[in-house]
C-alpha atoms as a PDB file:
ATOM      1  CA  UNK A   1       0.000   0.000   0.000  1.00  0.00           C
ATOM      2  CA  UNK A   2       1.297   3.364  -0.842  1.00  0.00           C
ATOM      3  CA  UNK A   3       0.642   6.031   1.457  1.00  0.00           C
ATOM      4  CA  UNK A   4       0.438   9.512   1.504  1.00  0.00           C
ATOM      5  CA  UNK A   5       2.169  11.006   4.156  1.00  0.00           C
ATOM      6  CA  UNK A   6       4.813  12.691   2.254  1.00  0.00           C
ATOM      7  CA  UNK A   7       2.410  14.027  -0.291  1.00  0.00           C
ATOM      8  CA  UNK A   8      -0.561  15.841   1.343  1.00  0.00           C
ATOM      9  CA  UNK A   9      -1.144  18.503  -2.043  1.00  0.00           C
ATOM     10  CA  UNK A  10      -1.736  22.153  -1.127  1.00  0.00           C
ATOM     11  CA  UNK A  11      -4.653  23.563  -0.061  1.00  0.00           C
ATOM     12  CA  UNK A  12      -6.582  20.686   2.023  1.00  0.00           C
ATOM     13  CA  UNK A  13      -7.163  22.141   5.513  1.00  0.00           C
ATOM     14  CA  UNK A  14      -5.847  20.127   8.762  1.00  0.00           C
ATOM     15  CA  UNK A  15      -8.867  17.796   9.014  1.00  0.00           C
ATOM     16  CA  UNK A  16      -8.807  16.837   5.173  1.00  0.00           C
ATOM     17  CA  UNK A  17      -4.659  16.518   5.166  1.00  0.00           C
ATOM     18  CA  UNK A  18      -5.106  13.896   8.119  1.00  0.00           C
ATOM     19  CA  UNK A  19      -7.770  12.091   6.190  1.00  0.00           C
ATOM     20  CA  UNK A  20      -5.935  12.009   2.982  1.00  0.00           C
ATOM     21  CA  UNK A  21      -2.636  10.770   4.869  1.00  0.00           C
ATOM     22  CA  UNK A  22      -4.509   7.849   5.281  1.00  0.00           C
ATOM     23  CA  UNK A  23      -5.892   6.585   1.746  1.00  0.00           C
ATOM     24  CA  UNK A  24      -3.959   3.867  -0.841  1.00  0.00           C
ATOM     25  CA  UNK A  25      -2.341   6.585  -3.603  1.00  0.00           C
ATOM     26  CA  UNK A  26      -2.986   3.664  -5.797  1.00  0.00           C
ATOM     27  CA  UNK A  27      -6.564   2.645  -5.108  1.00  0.00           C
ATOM     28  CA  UNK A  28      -8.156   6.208  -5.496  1.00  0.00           C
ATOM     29  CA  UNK A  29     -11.704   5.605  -7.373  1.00  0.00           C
ATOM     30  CA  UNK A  30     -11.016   7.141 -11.154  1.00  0.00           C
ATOM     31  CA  UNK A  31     -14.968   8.673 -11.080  1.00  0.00           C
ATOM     32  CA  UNK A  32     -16.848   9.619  -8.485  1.00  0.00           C
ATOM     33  CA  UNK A  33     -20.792  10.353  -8.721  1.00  0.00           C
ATOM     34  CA  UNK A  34     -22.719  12.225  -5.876  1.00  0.00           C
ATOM     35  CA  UNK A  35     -26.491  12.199  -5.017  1.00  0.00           C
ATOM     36  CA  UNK A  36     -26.759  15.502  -3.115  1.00  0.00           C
ATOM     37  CA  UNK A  37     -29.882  15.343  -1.622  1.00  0.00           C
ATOM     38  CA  UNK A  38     -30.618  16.844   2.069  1.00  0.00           C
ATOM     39  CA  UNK A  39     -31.891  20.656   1.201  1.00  0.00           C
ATOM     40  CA  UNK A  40     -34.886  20.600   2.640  1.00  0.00           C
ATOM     41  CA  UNK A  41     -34.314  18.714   5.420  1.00  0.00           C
ATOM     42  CA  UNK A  42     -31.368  20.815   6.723  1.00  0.00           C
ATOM     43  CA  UNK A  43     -33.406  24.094   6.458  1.00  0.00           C
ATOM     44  CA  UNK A  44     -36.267  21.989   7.599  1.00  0.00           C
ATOM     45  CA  UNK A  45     -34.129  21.369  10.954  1.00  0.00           C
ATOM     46  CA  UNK A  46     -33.577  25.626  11.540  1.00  0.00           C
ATOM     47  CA  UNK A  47     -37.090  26.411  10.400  1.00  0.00           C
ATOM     48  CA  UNK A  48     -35.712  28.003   7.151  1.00  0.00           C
ATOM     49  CA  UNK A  49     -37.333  27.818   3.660  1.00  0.00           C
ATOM     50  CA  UNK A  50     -36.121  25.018   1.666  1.00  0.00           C
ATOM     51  CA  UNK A  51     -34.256  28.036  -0.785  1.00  0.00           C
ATOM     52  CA  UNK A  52     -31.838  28.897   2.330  1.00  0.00           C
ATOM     53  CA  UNK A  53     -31.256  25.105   1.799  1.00  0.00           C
ATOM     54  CA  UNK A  54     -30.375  24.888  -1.985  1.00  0.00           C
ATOM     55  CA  UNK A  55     -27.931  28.290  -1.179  1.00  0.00           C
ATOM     56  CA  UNK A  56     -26.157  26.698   1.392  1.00  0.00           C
ATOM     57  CA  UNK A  57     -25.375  23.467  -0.780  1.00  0.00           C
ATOM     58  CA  UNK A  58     -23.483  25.435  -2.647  1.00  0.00           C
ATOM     59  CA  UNK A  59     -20.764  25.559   0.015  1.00  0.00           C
ATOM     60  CA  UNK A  60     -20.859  21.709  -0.111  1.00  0.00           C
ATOM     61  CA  UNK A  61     -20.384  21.689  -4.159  1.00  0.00           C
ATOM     62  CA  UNK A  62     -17.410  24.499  -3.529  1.00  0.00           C
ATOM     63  CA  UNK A  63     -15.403  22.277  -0.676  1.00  0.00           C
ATOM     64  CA  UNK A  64     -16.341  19.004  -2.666  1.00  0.00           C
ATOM     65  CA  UNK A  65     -14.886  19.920  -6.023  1.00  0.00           C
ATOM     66  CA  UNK A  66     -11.733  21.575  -5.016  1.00  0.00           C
ATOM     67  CA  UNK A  67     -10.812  18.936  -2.892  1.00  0.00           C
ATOM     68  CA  UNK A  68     -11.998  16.249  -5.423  1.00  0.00           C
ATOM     69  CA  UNK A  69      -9.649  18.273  -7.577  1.00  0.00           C
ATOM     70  CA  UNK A  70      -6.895  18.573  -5.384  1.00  0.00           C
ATOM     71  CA  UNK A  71      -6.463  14.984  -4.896  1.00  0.00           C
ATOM     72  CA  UNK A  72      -6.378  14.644  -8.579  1.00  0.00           C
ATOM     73  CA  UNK A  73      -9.610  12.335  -8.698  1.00  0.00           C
ATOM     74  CA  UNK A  74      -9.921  12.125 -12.412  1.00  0.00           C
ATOM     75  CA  UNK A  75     -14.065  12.508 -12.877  1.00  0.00           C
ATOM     76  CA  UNK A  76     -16.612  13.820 -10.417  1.00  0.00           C
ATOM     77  CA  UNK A  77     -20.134  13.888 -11.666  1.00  0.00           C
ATOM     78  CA  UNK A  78     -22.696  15.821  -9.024  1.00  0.00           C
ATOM     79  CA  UNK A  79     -26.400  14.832  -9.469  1.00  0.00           C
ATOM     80  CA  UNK A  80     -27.606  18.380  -9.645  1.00  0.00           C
ATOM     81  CA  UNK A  81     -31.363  19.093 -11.195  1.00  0.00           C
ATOM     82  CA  UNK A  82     -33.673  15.419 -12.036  1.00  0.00           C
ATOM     83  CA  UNK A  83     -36.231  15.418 -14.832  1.00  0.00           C
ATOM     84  CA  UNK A  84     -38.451  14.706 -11.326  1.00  0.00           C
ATOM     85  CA  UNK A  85     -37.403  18.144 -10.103  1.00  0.00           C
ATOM     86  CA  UNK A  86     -39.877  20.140 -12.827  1.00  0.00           C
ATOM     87  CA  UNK A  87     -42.808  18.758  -9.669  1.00  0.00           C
ATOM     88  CA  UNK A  88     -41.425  20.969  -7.662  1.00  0.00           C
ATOM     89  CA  UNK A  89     -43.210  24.286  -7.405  1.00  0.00           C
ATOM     90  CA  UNK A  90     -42.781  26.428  -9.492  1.00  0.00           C
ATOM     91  CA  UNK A  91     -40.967  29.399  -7.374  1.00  0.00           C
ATOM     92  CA  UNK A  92     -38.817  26.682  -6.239  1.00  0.00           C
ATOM     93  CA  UNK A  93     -37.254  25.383  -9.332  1.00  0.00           C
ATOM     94  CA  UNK A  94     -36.778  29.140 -10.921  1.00  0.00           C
ATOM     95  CA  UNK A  95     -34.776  29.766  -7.656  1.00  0.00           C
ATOM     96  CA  UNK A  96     -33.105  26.743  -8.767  1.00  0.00           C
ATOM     97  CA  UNK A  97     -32.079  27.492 -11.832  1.00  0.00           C
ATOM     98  CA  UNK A  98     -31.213  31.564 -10.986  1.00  0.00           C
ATOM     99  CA  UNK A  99     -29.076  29.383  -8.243  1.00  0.00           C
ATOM    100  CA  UNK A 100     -27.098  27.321 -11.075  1.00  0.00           C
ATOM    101  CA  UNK A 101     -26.882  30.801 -13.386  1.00  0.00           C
ATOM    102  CA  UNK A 102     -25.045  32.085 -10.526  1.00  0.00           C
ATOM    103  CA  UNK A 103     -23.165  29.282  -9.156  1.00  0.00           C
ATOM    104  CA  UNK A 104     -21.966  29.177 -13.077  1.00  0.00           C
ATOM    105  CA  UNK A 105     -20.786  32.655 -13.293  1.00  0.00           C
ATOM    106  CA  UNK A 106     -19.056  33.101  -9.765  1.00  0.00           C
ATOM    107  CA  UNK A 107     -16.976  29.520  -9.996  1.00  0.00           C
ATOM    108  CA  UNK A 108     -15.181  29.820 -12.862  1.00  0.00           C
ATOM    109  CA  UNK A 109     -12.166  31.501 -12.176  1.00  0.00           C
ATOM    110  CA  UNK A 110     -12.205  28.855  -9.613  1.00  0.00           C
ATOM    111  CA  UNK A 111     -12.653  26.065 -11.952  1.00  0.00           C
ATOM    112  CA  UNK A 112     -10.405  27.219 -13.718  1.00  0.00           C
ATOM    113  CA  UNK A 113      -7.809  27.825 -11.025  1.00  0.00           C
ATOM    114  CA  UNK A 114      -7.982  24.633  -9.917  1.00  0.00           C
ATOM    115  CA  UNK A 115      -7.748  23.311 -14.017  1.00  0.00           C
ATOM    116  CA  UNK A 116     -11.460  21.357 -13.408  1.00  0.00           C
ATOM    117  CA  UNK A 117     -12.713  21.146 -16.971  1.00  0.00           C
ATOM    118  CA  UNK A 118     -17.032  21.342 -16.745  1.00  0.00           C
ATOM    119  CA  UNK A 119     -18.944  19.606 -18.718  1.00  0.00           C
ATOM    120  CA  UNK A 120     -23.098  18.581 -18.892  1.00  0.00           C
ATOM    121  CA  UNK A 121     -24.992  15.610 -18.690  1.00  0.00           C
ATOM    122  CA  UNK A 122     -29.351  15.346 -19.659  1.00  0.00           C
ATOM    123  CA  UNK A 123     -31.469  17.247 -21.411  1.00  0.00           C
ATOM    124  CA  UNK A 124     -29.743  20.847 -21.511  1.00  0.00           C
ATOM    125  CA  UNK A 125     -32.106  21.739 -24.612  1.00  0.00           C
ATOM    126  CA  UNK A 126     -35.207  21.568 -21.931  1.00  0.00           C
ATOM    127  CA  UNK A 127     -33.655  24.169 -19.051  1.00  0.00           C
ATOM    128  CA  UNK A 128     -34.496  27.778 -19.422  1.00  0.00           C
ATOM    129  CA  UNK A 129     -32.495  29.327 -22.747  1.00  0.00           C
ATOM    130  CA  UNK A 130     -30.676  31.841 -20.459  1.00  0.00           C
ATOM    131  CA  UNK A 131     -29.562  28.874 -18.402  1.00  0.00           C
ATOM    132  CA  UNK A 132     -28.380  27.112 -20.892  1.00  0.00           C
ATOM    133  CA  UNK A 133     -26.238  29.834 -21.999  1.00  0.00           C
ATOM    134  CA  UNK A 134     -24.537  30.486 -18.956  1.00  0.00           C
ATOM    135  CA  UNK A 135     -24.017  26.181 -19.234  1.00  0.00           C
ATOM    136  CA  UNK A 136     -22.421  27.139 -22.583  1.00  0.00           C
ATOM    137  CA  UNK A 137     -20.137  30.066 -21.235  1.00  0.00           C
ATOM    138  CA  UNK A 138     -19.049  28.160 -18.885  1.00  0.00           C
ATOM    139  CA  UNK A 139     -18.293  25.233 -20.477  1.00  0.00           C
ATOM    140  CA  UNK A 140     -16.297  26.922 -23.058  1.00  0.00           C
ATOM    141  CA  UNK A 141     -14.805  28.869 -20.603  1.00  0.00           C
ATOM    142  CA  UNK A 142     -13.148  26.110 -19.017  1.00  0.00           C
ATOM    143  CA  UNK A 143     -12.437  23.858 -22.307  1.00  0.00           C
ATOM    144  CA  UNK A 144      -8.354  24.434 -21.855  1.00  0.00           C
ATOM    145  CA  UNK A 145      -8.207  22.618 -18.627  1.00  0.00           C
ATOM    146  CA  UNK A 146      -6.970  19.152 -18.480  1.00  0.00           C
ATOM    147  CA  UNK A 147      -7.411  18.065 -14.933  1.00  0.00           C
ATOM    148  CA  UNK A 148     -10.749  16.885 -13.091  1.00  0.00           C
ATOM    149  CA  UNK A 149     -13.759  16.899 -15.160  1.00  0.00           C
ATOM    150  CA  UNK A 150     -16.762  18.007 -13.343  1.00  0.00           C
ATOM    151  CA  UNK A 151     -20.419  16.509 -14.743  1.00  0.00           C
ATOM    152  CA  UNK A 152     -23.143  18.486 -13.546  1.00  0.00           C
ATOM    153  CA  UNK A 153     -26.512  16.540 -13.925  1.00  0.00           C
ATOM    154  CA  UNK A 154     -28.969  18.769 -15.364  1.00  0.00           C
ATOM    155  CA  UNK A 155     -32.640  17.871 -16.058  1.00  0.00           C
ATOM    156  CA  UNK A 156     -31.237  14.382 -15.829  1.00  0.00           C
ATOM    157  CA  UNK A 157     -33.101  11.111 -15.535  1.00  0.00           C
ATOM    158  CA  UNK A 158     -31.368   7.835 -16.072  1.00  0.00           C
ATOM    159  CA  UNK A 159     -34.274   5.757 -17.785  1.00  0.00           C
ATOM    160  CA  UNK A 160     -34.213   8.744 -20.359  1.00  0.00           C
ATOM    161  CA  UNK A 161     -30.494   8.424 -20.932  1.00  0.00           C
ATOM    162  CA  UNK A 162     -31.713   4.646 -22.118  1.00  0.00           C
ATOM    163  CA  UNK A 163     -34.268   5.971 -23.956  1.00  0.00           C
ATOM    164  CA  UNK A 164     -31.948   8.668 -25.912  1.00  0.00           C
ATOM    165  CA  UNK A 165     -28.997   5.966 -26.476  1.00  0.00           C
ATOM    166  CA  UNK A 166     -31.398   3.942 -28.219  1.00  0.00           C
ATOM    167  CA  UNK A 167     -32.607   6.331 -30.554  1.00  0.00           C
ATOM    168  CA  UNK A 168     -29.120   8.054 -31.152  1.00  0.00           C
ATOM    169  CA  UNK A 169     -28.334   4.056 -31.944  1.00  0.00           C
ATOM    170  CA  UNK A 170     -31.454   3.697 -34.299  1.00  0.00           C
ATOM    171  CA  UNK A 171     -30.743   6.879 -36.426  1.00  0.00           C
ATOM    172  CA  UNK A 172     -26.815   6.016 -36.321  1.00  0.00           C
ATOM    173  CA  UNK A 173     -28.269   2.746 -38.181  1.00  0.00           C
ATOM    174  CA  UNK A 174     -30.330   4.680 -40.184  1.00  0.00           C
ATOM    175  CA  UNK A 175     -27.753   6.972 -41.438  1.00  0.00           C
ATOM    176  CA  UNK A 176     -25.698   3.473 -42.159  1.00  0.00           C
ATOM    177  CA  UNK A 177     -27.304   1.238 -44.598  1.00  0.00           C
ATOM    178  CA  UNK A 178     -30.873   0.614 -42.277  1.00  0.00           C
ATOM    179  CA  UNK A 179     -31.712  -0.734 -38.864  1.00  0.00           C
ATOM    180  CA  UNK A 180     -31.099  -3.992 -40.343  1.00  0.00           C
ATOM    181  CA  UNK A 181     -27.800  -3.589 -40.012  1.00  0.00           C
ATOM    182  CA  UNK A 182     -27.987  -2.442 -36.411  1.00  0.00           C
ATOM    183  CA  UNK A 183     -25.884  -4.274 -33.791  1.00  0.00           C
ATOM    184  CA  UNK A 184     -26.610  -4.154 -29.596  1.00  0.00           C
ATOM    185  CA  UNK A 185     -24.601  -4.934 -27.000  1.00  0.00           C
ATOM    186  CA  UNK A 186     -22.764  -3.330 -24.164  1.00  0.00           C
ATOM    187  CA  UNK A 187     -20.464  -1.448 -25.637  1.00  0.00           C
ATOM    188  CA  UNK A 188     -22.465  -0.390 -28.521  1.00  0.00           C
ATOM    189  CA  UNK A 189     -24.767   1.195 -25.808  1.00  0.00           C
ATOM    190  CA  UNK A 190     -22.194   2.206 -23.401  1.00  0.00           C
ATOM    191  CA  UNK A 191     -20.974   4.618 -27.042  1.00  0.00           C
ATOM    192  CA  UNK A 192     -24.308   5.863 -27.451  1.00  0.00           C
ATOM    193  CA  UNK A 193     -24.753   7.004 -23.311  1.00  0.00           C
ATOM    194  CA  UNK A 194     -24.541  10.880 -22.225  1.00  0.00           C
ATOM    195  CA  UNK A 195     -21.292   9.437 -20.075  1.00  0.00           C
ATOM    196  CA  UNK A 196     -19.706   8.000 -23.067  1.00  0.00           C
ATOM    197  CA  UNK A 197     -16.279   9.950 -22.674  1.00  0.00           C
ATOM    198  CA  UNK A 198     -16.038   9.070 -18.859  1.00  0.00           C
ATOM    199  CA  UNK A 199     -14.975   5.777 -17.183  1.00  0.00           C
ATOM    200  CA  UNK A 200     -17.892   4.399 -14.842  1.00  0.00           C
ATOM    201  CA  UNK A 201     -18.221   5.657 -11.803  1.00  0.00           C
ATOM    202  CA  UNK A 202     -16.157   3.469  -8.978  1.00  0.00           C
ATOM    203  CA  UNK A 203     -17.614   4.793  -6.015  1.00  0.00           C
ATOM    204  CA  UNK A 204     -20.996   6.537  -5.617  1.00  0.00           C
ATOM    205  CA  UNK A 205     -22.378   8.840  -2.366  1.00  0.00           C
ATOM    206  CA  UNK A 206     -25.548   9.455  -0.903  1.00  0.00           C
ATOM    207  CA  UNK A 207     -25.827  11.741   1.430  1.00  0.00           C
ATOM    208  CA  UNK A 208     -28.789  12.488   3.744  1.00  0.00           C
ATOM    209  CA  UNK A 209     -29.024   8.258   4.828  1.00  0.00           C
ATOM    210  CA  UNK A 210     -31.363   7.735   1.815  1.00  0.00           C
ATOM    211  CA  UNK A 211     -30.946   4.307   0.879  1.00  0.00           C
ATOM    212  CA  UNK A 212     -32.020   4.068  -3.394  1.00  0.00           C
ATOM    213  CA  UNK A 213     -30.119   5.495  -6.697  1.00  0.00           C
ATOM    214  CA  UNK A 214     -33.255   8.036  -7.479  1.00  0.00           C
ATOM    215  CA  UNK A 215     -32.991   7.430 -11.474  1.00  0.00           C
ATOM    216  CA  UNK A 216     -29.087   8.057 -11.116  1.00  0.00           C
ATOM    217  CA  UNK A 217     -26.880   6.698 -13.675  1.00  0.00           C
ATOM    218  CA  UNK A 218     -28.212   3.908 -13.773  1.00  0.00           C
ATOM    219  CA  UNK A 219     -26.179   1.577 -16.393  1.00  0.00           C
ATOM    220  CA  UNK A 220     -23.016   3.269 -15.278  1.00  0.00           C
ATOM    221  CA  UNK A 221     -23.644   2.239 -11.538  1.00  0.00           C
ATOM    222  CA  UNK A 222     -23.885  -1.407 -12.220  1.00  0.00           C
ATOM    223  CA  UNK A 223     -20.637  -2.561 -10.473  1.00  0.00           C
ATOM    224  CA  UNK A 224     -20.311   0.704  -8.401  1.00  0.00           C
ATOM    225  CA  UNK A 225     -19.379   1.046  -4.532  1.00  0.00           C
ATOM    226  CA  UNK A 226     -22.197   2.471  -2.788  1.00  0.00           C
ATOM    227  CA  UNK A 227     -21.394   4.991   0.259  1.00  0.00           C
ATOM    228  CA  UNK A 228     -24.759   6.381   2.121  1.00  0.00           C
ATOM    229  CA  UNK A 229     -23.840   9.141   4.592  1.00  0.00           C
ATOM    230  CA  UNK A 230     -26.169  10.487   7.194  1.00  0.00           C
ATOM    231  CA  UNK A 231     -24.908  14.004   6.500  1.00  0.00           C
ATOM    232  CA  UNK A 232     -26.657  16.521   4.836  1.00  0.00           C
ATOM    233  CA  UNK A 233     -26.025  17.586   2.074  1.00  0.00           C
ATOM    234  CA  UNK A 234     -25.506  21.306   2.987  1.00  0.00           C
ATOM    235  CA  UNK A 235     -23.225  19.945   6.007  1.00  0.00           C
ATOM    236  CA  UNK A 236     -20.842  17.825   3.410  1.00  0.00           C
ATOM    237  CA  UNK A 237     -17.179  18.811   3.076  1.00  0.00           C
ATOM    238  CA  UNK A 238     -14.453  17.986   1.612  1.00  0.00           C
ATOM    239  CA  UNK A 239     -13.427  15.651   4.565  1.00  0.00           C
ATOM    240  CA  UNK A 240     -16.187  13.691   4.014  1.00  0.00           C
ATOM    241  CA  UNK A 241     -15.502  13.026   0.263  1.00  0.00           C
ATOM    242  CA  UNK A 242     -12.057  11.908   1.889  1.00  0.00           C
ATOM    243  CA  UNK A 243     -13.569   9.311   4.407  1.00  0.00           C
ATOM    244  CA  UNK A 244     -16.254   7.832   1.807  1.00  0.00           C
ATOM    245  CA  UNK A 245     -13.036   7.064  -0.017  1.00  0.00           C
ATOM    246  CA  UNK A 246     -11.395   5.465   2.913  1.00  0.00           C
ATOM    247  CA  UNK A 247     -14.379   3.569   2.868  1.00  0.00           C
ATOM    248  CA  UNK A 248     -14.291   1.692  -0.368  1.00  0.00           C
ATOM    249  CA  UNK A 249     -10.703   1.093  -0.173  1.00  0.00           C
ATOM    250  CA  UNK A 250     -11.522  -0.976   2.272  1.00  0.00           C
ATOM    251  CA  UNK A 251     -14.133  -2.748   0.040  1.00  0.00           C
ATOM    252  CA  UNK A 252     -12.777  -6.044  -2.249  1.00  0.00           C
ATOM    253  CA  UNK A 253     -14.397  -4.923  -5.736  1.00  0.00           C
ATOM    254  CA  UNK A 254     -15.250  -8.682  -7.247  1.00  0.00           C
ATOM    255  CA  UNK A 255     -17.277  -7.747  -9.692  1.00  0.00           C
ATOM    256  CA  UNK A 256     -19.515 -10.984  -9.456  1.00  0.00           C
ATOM    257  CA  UNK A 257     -16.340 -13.355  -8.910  1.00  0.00           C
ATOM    258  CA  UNK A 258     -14.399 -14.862  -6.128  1.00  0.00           C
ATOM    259  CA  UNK A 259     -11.944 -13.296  -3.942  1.00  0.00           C
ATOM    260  CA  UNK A 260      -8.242 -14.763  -3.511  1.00  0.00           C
ATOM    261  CA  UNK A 261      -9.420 -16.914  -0.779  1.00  0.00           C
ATOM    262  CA  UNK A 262     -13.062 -17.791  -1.235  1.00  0.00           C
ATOM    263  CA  UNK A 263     -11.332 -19.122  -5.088  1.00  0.00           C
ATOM    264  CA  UNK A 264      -8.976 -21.262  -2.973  1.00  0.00           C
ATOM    265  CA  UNK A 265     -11.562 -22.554  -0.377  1.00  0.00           C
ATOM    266  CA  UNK A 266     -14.145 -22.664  -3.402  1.00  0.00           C
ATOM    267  CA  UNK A 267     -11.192 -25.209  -5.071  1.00  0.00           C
ATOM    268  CA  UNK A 268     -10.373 -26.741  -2.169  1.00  0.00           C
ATOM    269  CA  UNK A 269     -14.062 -27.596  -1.374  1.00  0.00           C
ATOM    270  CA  UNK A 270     -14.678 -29.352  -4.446  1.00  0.00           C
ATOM    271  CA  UNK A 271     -11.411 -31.025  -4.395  1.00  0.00           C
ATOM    272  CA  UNK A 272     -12.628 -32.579  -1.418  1.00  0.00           C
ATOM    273  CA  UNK A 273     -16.078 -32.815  -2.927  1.00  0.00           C
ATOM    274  CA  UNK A 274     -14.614 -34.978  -5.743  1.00  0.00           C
ATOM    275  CA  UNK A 275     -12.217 -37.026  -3.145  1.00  0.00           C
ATOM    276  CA  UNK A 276     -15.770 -37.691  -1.085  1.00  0.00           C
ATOM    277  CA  UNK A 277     -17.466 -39.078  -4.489  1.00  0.00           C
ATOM    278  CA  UNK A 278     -14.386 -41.425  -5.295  1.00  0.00           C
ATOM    279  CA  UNK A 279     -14.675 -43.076  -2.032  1.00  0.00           C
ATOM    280  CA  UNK A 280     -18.433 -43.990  -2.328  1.00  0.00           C
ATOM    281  CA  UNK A 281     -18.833 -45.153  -5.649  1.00  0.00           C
ATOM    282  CA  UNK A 282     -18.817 -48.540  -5.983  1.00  0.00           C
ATOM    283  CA  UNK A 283     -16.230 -50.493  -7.998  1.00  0.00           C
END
């Protein structure tokens, strides 16, 4: 295991540099995808409007992507506005989206101080045109850097990732010779997915102790580590994105097969299975 005492990078505070002394430099997760859910609640809790909820997240996002960033995780992706959202009412989601407008416009010079390159996933061509034109602005202004890329959810739902993958897949066979020539599997739809330049998410947090994916990524999730914290997410730091990743190091990622022991006890078992049938059949 390779530790990182000698290598704590600049700008973690005290708590964060004694949690990052403590991580495997070569087991950090390569994407990391966040379900950021605990608003309401937390305002709930000092009889505030759920809006003094959605501002104070932003705090969360700030400390969570710089130190994401600092660590050198390679992808973050922060589940930011679902396609469920639009039930909200109405006053609620355009404080919402005013929210992300401003969020956009005040964090990139630190995006781009910290070389985090943004980019979108869902369907952008539903949000509010002035929205999407701050998305735009600030994707573009941000397109040089080559360190973390950040994936902001927006209007995102998982089942209508599916759904646009397999049409995007239909009219790339159209535009090819006819659907007759069209060939599925799981890499033809992993191509056609909004995530398609990213690596599956490793590890995957939920804060707020809710225990279910809400319509998150779905198909990228499949062999993901699942962390549920009980915090809040207006309470989440930095430090916390440290000790969910102290937590699945210490997870043995199988991916439906055997680890180095159960394979041996697993062979050893039926070698003794087969040494047991030998002695009772008859001659």
């Amino acid at each position: 295991m390779t530790t990182l005492h000698d290598k704590v990078p600049a700008g973690l505070d005290r708590k964060e540099a004694e949690a990052y002394r403590r991580l495997d430099l070569e087991r950090l997760p390569r994407h990391i995808a966040i379900i950021m859910d605990g608003n309401g609640r937390w305002a709930k809790r000092r009889h505030m409007p759920r809006v003094a909820g959605h501002r104070a997240g932003v705090t969360a996002v700030r400390s969570t992507v710089e130190t994401a960033a600092r660590i050198h995780i390679p992808a973050l992706t922060l589940y930011a506005f679902s396609e469920e959202n639009w039930k909200r009412p109405a006053s609620e989601v355009g404080f919402l989206m005013g929210l992300l407008s401003r969020y956009l416009k005040a964090e990139v010079p630190t995006l781009n101080k910290n070389n985090i390159r943004l980019e979108y996933i869902g369907r952008q061509q539903e949000l509010p045109p002035d929205v999407q034109e701050r998305m735009e602005w600030a994707r573009q202004a941000t397109a040089h850097n080559t360190g973390m890329v950040l994936t902001l959810a927006l209007n995102y739902s998982a089942r209508s990732e599916l759904v646009d993958a397999f049409r995007s897949m239909l009219h790339a066979a159209a535009q090819n010779g006819g659907v007759e020539h069209l060939e599925i599997d799981e890499a033809a739809v992993s191509r056609h997915l909004y995530t398609r330049n990213l690596p599956d998410p490793d590890l995957v947090v939920r804060t707020s102790g809710e225990m279910r994916l809400s319509n998150f990524l779905l198909w990228q999730l499949a062999y993901a580590e699942i962390y549920v914290t009980p915090t809040l997410w207006p309470d989440f730091r930095g430090v916390h994105l440290l000790e969910g990743i102290a937590e699945y190091q210490k997870r043995e990622r199988r991916y439906g097969g055997l680890n180095h022991n159960d394979h041996h006890a697993s062979k050893n078992a039926t070698t003794e299975d087969a040494e047991d049938t030998e002695e009772v059949i008859p001659s």
